[in-house]
N, C-alpha and C. Protein backbone atom coordinates (compact mmCIF):
# COMPACT_ATOMS: atom_id res chain seq x y z
N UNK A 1 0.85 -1.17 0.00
CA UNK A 1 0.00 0.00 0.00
C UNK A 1 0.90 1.23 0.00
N UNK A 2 0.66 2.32 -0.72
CA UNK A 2 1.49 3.48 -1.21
C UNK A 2 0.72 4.55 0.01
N UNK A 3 -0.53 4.87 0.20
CA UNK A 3 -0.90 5.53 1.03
C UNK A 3 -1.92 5.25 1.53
N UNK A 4 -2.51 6.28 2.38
CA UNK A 4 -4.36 6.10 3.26
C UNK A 4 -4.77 6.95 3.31
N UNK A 5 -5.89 7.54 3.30
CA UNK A 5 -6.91 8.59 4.00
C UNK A 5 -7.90 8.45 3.93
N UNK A 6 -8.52 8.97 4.86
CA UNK A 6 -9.66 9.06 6.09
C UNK A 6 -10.59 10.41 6.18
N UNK A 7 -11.48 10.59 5.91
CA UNK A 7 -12.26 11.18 6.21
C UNK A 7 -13.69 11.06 6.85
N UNK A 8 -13.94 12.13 7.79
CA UNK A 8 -14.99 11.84 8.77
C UNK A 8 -16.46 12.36 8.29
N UNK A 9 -17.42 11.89 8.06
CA UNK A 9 -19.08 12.91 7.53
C UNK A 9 -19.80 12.65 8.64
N UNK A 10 -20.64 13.55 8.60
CA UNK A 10 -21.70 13.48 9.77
C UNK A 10 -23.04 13.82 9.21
N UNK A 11 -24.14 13.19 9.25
CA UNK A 11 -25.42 13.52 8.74
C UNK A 11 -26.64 13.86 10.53
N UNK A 12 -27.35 14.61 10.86
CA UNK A 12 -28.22 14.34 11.55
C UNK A 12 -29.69 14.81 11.01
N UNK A 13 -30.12 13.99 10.84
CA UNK A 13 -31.71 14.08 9.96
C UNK A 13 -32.15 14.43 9.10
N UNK A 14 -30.43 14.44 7.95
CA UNK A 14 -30.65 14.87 6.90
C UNK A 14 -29.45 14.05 5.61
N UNK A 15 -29.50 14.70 4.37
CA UNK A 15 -28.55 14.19 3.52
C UNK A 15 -27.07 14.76 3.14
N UNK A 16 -26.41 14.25 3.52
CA UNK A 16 -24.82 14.80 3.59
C UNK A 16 -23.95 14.34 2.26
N UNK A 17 -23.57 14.94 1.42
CA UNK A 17 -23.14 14.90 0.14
C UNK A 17 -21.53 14.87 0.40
N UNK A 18 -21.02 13.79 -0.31
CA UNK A 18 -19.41 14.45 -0.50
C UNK A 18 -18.42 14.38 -1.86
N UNK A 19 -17.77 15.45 -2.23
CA UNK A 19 -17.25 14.92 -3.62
C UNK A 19 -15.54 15.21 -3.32
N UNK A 20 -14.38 14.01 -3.53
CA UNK A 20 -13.48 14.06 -3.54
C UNK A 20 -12.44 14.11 -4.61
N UNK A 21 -11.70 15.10 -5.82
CA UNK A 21 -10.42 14.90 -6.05
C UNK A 21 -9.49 14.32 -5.39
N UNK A 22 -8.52 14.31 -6.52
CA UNK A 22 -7.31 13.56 -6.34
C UNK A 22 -6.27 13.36 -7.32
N UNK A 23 -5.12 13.27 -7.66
CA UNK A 23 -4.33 12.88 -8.70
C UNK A 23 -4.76 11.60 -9.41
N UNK A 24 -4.64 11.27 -10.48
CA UNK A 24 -5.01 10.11 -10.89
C UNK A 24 -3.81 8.90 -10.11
N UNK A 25 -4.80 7.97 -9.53
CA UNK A 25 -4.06 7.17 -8.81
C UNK A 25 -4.89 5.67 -8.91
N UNK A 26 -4.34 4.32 -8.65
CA UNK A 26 -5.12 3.22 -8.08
C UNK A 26 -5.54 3.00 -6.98
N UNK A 27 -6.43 3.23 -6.85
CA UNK A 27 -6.97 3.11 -5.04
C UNK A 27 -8.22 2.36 -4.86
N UNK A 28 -8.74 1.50 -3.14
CA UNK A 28 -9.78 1.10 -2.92
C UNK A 28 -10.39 1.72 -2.25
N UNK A 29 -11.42 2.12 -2.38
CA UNK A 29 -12.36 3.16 -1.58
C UNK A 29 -13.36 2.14 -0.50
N UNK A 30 -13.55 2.92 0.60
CA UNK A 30 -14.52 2.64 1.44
C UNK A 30 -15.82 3.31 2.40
N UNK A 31 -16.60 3.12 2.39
CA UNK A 31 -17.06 4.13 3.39
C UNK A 31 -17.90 3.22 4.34
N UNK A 32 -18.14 3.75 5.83
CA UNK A 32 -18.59 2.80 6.89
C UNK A 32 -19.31 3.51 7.89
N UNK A 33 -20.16 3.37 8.67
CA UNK A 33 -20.86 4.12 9.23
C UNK A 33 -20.23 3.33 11.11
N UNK A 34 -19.79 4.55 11.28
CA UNK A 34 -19.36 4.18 13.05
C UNK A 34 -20.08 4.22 13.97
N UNK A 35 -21.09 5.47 13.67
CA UNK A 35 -22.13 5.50 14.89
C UNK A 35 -23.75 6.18 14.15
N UNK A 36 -24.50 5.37 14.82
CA UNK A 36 -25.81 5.52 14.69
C UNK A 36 -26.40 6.39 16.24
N UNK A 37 -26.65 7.03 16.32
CA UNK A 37 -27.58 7.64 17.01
C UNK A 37 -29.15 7.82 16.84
N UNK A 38 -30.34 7.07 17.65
CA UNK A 38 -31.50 7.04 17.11
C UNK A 38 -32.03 7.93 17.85
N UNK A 39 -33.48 9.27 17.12
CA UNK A 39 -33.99 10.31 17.99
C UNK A 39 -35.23 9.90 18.85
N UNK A 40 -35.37 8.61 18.99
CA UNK A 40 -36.68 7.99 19.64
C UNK A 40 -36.54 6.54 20.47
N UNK A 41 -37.73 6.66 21.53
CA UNK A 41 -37.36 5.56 22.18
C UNK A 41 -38.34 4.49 21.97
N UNK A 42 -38.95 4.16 20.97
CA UNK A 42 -39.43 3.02 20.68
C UNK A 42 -38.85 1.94 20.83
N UNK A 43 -39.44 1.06 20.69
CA UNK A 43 -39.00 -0.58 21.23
C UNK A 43 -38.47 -0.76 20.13
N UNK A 44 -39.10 -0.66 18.84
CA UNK A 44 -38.61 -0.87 17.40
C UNK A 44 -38.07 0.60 16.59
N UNK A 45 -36.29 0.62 16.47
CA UNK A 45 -36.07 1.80 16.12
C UNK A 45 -36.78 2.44 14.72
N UNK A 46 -37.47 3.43 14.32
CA UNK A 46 -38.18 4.37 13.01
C UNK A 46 -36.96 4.95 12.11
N UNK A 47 -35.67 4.34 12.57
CA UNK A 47 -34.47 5.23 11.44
C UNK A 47 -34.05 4.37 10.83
N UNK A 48 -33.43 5.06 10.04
CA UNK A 48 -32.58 4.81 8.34
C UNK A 48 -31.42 5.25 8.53
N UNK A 49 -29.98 4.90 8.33
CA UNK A 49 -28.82 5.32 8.21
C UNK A 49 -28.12 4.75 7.22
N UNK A 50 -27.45 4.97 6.05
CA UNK A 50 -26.52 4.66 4.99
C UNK A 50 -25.62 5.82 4.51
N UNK A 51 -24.74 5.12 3.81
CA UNK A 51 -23.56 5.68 3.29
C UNK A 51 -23.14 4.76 1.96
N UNK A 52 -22.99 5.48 0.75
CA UNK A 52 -22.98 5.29 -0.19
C UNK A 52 -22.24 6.28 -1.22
N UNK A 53 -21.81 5.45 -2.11
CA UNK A 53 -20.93 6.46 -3.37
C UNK A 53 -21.51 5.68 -4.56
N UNK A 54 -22.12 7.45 -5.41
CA UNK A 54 -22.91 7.62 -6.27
C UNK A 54 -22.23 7.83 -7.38
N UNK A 55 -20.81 8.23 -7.78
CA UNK A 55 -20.22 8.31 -8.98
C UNK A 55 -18.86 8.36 -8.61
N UNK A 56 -18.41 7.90 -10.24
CA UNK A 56 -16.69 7.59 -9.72
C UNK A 56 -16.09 8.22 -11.47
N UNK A 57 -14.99 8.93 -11.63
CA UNK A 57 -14.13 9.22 -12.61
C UNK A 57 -13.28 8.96 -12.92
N UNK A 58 -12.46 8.31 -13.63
CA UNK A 58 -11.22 8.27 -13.55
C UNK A 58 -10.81 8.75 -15.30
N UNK A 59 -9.00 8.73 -15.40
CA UNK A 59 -8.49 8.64 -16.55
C UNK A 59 -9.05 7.86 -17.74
N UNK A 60 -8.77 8.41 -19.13
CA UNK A 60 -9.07 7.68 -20.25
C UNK A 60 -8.14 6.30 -19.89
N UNK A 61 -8.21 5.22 -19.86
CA UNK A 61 -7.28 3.71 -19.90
C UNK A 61 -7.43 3.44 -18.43
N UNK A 62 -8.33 4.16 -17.68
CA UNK A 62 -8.49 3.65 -16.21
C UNK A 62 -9.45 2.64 -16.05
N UNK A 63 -9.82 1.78 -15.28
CA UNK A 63 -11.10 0.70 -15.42
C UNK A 63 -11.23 0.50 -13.75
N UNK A 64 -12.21 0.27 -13.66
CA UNK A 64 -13.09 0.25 -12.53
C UNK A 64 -14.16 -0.73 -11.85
N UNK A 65 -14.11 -1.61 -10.90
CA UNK A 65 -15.63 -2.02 -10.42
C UNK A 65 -16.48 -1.83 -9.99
N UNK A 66 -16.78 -0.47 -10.34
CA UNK A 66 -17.39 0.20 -9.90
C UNK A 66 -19.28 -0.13 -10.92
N UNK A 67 -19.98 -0.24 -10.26
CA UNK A 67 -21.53 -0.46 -10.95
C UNK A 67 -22.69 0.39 -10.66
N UNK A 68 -22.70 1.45 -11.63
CA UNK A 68 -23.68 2.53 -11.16
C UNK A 68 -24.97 2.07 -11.05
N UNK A 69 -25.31 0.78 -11.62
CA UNK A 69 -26.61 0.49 -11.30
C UNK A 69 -27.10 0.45 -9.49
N UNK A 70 -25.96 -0.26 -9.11
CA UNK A 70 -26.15 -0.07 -7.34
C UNK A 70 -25.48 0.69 -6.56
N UNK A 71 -26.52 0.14 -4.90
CA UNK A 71 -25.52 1.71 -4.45
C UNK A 71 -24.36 0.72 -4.09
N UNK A 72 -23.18 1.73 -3.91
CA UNK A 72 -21.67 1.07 -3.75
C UNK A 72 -21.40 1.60 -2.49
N UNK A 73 -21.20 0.43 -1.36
CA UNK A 73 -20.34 0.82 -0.01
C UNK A 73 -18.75 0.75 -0.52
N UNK A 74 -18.44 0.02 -1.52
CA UNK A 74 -16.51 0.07 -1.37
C UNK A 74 -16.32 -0.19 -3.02
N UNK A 75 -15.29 -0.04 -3.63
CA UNK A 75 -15.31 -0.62 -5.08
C UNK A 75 -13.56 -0.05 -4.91
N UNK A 76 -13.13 -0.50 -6.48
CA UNK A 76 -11.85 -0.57 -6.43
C UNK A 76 -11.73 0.31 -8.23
N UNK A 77 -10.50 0.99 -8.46
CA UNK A 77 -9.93 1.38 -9.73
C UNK A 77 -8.66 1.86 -9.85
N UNK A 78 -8.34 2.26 -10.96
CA UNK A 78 -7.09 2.40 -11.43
C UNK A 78 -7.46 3.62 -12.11
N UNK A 79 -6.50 4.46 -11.85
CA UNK A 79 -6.47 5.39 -12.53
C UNK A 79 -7.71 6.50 -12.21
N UNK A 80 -8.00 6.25 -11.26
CA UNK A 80 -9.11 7.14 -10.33
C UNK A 80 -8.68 8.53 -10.31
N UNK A 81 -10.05 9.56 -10.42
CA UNK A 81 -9.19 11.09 -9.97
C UNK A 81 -10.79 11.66 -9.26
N UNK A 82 -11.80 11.14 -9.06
CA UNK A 82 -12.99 11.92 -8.41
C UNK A 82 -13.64 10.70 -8.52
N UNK A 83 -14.31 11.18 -7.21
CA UNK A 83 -15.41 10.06 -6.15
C UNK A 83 -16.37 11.16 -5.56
N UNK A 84 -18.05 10.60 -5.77
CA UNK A 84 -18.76 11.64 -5.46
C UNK A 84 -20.08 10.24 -4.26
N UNK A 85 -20.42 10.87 -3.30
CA UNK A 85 -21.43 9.64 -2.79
C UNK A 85 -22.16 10.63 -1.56
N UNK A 86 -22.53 9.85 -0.51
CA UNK A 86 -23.89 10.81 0.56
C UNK A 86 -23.94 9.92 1.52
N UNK A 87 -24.68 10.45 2.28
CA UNK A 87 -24.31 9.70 3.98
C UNK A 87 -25.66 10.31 4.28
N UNK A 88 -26.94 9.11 4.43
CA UNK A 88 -28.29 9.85 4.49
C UNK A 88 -28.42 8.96 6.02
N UNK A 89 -29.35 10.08 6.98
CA UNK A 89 -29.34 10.05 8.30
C UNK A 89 -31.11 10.08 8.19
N UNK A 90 -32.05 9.44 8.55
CA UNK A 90 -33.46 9.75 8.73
C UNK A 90 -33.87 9.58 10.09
N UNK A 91 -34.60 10.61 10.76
CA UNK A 91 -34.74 10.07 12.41
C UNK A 91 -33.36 9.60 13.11
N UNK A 92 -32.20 10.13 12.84
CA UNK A 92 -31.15 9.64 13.57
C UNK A 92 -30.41 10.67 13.39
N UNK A 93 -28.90 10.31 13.50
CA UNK A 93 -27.73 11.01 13.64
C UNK A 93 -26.42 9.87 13.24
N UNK A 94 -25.80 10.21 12.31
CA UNK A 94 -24.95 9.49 12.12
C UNK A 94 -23.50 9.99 11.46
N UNK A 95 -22.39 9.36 11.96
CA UNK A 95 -20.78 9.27 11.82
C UNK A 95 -20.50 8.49 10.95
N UNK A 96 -19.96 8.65 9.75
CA UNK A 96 -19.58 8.38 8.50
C UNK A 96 -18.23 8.10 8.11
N UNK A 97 -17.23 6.78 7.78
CA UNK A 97 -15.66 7.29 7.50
C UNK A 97 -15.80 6.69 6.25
N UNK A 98 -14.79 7.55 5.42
CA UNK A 98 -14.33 7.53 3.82
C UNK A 98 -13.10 7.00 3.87
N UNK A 99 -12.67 6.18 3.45
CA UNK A 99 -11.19 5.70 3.50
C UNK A 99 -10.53 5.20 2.25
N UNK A 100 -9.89 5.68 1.98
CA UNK A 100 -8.90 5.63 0.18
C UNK A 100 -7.76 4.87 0.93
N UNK A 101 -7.57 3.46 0.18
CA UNK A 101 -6.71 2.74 0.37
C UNK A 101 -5.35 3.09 -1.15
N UNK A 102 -4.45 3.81 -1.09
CA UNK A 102 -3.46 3.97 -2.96
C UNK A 102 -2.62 2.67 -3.05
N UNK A 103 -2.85 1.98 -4.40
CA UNK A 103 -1.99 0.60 -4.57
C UNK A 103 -1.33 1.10 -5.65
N UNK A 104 -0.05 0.20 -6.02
CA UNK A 104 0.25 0.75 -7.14
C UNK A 104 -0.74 0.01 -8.44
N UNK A 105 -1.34 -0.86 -7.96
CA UNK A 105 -2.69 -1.34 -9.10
C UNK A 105 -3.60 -2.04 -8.45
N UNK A 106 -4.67 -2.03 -8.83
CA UNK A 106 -6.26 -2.94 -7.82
C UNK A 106 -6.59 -3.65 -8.61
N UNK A 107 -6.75 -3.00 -9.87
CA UNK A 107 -7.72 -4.20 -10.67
C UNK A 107 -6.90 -4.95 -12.16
């Protein structure tokens, strides 16, 4: 592994957007939800929490597993330079991490 980073989102009862540059590089992307916070005390919790990436760019000769038909928690490419996705919180509160794994190739 060549590098890492990490980034933190936070949604509370709403939709949190994020779009990342970058040099064109090979990297595995991730995103994970750390904490759920629910705004009610029902027996059966009423919230929704996800995190998801909605579009991916890379270089002309870059390739990707990336499948826009679904939503994507992690995918992998080469030659990557922008990652765009959302961190939706309903009736809750939630902590979000983005994590770029750089290889010198993934796929």
């Amino acid at each position: 592994m060549d590098a890492q980073t990490s980034n933190q989102l936070s949604a509370a009862n709403s939709t949190t957007s994020f779009h990342h540059t970058f040099e064109p590089q090979s990297a595995i992307l991730q995103i994970s939800l750390s904490h759920v916070w629910d705004y009610n005390d029902w027996a059966v919790p009423i919230s929704y929490a996800s995190g998801s990436f909605f579009s991916v760019k890379f270089e002309p000769g870059g390739s990707s597993n990336f499948d826009q038909s679904e939503i994507m928690c992690s995918f992998g490419g080469n030659r990557l330079t922008e990652v765009e996705g959302m961190v939706v919180a309903n009736n809750c509160f939630v902590v979000a991490i983005v994590n770029r794994f750089v290889w010198p190739a993934v796929i």
